[in-house]
Protein backbone atom coordinates (compact mmCIF):
# COMPACT_ATOMS: atom_id res chain seq x y z
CA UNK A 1 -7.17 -54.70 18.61
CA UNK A 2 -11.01 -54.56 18.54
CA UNK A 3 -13.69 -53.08 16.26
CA UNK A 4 -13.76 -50.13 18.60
CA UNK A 5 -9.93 -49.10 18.02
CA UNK A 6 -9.94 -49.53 14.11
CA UNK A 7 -13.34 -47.41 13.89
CA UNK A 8 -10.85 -45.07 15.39
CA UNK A 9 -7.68 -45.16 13.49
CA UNK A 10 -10.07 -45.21 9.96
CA UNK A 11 -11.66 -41.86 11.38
CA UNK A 12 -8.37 -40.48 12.24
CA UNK A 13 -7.01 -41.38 8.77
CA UNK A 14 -10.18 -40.43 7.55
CA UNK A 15 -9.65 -36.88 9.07
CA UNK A 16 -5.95 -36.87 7.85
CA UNK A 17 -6.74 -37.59 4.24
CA UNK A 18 -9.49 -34.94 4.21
CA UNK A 19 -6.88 -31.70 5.74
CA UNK A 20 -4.49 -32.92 3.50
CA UNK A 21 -6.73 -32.47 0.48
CA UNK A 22 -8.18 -29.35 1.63
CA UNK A 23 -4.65 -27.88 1.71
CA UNK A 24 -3.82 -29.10 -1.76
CA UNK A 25 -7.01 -27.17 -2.84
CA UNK A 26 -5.71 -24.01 -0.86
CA UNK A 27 -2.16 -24.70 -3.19
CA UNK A 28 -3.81 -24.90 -6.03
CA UNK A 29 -6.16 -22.06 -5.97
CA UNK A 30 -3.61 -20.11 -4.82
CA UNK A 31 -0.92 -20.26 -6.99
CA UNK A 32 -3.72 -19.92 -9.60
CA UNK A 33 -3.54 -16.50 -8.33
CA UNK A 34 -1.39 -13.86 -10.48
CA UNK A 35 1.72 -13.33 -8.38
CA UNK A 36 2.58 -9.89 -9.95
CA UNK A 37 3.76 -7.14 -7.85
CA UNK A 38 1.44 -3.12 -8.11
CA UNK A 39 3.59 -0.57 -9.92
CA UNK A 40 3.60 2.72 -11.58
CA UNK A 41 4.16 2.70 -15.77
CA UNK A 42 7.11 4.65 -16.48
CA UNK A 43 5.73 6.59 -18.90
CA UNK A 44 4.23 8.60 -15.12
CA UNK A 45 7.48 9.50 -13.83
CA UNK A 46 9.75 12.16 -15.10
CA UNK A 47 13.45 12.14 -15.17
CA UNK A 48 14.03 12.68 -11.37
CA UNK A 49 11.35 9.96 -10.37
CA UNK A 50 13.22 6.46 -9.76
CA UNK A 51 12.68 3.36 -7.59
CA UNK A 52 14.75 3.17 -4.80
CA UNK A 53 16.12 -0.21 -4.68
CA UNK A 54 17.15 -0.24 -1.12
CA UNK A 55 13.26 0.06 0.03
CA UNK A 56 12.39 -3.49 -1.69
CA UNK A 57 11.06 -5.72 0.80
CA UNK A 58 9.98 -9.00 0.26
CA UNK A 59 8.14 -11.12 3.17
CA UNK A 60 5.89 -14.32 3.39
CA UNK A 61 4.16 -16.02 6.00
CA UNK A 62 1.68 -19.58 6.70
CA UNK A 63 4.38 -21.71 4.41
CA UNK A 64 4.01 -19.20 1.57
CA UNK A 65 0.42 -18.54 1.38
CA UNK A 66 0.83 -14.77 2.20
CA UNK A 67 2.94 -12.96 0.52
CA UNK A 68 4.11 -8.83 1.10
CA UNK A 69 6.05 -7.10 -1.63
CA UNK A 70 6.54 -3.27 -1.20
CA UNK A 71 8.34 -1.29 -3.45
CA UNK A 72 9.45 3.16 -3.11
CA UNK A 73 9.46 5.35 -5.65
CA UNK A 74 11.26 8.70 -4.86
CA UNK A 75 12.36 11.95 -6.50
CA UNK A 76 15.73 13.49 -6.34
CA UNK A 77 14.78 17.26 -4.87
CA UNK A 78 15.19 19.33 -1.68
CA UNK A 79 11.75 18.26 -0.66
CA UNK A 80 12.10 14.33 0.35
CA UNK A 81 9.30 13.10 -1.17
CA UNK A 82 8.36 9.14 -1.99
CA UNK A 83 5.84 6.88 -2.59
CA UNK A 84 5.96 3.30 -1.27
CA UNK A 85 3.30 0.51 -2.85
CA UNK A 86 2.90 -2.91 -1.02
CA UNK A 87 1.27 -5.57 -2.30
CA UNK A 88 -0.57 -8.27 0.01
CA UNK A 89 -1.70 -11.65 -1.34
CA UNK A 90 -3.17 -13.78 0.88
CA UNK A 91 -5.51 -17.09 0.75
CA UNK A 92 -8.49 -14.52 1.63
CA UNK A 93 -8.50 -10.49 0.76
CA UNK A 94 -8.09 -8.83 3.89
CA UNK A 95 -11.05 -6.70 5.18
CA UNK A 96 -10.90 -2.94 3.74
CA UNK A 97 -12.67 -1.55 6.82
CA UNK A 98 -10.76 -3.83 9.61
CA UNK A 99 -7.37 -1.87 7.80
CA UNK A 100 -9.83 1.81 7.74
CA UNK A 101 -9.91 1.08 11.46
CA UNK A 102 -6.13 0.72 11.67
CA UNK A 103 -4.86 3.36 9.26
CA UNK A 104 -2.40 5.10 11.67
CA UNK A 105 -0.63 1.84 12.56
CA UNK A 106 -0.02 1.14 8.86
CA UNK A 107 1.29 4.88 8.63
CA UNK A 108 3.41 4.20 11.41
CA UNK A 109 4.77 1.28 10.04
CA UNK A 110 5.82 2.95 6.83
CA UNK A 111 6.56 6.00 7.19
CA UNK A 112 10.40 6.88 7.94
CA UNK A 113 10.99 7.29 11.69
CA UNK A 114 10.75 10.19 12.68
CA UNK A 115 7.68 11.60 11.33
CA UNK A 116 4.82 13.25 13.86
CA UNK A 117 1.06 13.10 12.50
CA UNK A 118 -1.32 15.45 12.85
CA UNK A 119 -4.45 13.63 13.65
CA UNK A 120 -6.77 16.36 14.11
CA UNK A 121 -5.77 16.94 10.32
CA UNK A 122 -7.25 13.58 8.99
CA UNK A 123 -9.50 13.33 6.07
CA UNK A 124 -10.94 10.05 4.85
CA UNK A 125 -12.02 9.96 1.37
CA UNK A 126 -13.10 7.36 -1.79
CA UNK A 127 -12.41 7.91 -5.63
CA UNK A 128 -11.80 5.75 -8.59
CA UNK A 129 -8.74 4.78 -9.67
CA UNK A 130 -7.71 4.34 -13.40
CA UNK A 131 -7.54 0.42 -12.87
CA UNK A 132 -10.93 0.60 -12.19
CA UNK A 133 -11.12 -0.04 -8.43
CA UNK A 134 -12.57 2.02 -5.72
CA UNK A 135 -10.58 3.12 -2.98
CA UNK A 136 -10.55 4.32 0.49
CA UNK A 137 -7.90 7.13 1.22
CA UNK A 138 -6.90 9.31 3.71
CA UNK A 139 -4.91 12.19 4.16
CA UNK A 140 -2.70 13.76 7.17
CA UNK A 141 -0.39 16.73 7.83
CA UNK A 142 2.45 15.99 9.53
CA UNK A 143 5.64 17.08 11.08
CA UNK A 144 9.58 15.94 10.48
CA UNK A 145 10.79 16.17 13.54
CA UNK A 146 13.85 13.57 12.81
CA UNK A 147 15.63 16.76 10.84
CA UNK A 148 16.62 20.37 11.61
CA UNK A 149 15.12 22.47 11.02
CA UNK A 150 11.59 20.43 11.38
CA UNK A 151 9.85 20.42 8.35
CA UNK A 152 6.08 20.07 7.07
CA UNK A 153 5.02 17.42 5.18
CA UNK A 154 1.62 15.65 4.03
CA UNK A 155 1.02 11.89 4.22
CA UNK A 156 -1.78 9.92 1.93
CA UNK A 157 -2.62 6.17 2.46
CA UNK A 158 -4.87 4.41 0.00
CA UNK A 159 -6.56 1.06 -0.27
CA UNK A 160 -7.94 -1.33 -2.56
CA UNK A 161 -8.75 -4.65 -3.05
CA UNK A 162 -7.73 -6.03 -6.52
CA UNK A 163 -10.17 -9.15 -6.40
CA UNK A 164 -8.98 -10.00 -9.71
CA UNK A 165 -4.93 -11.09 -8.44
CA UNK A 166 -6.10 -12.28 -5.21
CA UNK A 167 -4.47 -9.15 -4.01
CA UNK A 168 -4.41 -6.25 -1.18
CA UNK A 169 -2.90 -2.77 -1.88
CA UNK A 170 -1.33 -0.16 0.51
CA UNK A 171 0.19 2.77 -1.02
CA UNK A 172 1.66 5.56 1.55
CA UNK A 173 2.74 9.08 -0.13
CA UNK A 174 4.83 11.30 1.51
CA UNK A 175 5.83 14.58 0.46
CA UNK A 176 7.61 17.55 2.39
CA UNK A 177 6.57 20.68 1.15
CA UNK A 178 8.30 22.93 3.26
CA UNK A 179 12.63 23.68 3.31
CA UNK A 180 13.18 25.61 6.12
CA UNK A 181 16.76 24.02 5.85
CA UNK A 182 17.18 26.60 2.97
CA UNK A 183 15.09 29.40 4.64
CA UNK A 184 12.26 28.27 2.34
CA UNK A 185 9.33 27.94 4.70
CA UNK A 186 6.42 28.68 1.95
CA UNK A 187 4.50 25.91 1.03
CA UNK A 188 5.02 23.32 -2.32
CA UNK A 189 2.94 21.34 -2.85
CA UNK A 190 4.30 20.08 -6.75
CA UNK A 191 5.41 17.11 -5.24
CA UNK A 192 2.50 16.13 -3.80
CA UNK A 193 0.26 17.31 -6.76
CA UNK A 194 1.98 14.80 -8.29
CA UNK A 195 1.13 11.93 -5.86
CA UNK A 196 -2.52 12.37 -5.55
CA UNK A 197 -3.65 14.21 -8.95
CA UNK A 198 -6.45 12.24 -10.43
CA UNK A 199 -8.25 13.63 -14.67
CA UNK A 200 -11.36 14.61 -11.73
CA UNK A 201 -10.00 16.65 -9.32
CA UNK A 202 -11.05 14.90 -6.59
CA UNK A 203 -9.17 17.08 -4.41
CA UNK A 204 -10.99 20.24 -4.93
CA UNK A 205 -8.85 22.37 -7.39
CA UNK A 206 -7.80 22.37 -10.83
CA UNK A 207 -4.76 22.14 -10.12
CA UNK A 208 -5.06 18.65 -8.92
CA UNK A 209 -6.34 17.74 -12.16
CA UNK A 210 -4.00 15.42 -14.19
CA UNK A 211 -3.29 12.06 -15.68
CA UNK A 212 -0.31 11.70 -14.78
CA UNK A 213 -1.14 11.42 -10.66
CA UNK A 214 1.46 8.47 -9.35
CA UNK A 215 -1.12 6.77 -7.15
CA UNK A 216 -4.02 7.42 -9.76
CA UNK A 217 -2.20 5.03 -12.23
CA UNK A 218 -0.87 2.13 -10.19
CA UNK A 219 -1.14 -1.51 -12.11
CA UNK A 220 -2.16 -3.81 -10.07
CA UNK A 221 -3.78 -6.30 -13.02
């Protein structure tokens, strides 16, 4: 073996030892990261509000370093209504406006099958949020196609970054607010008051205005 091969195998180890170390920095910062899940306090729901333990889906990819938790609330009415909340940590907080760009996939991969969108109905907004974070939401009508009668619903997705967990977050609410299955084809919208209320009104009536809006008051730190 001459000079020439172990210049080589020190720059290969070299090379080795260096990867390995970066990843043990990657470990370490991120399991410095808080690993807690978003939710809604209690204290938001009323008695027919519960999570739906069947929804909870827990996934992880890259040996652990990303990590999807998603979690439904729903209500116990005529009108199927729910709100799902995942939770994405990853090494690096994915890019608000790469997922802006690819809103109706994520819908589509949430939503229960079955469920037409409206795009022509799409409105993309941003508000505050009582956690403090700014978010990026957008709103559809939609149609239920998977039932009969069809009924009308409305879809919301918002989006935040939560720099302070290391963490992503998706919420998706759905309400119906039509029951033409009980010849009841005037609109409610109580439901969905109840997803997207926020103390400013930020959609447009005073009616929307409350503290108590499900989405408003997710945890995420």
């Amino acid at each position: 073996m001459n000079i020439e091969d172990d210049s080589k195998i020190i720059l290969k180890f070299g090379i080795f030892s260096i990867l390995i170390f970066i990843i043990i920095l990657l470990f370490i910062f991120f399991n410095n990261c808080d690993t807690n899940i978003a939710y809604i306090n209690p204290n938001y729901f009323y008695d027919e509000w519960f999570e739906n333990l069947e929804y909870r889906t827990i996934d992880n990819r890259l040996f652990g370093l990303e990590n999807w938790i998603s979690i439904r609330y729903e209500i116990n009415s005529n009108y199927t209504t729910y709100l799902t909340i995942t939770t994405i940590k990853t090494l690096v907080l994915l890019d608000e406006n790469e997922l802006s760009n690819n809103i109706e996939d994520i819908i589509d991969s949430m939503l229960d099958n079955g469920i037409i969108l409206d795009k022509n109905s799409k409105i993309k907004g941003e508000r505050f949020l009582r956690n403090g974070h700014k978010s990026i939401y957008y709103i559809f009508d939609g149609l239920n196609n998977k039932i009969k009668p069809n009924e009308k619903v409305k879809i919301i997705v918002e989006i935040w970054n939560c720099g302070i967990e290391c963490k992503t977050i998706i919420s998706l609410g759905y309400s119906q607010i039509t029951d033409n299955y009980h010849n009841n084809s005037n609109s409610n919208s109580v439901y969905w008051k109840k997803i997207v209320g926020d103390k400013v009104g930020t959609f447009g009536e005073d009616e929307y205005i409350r503290d108590d809006g499900l989405i408003y008051n997710i945890i995420c730190h």
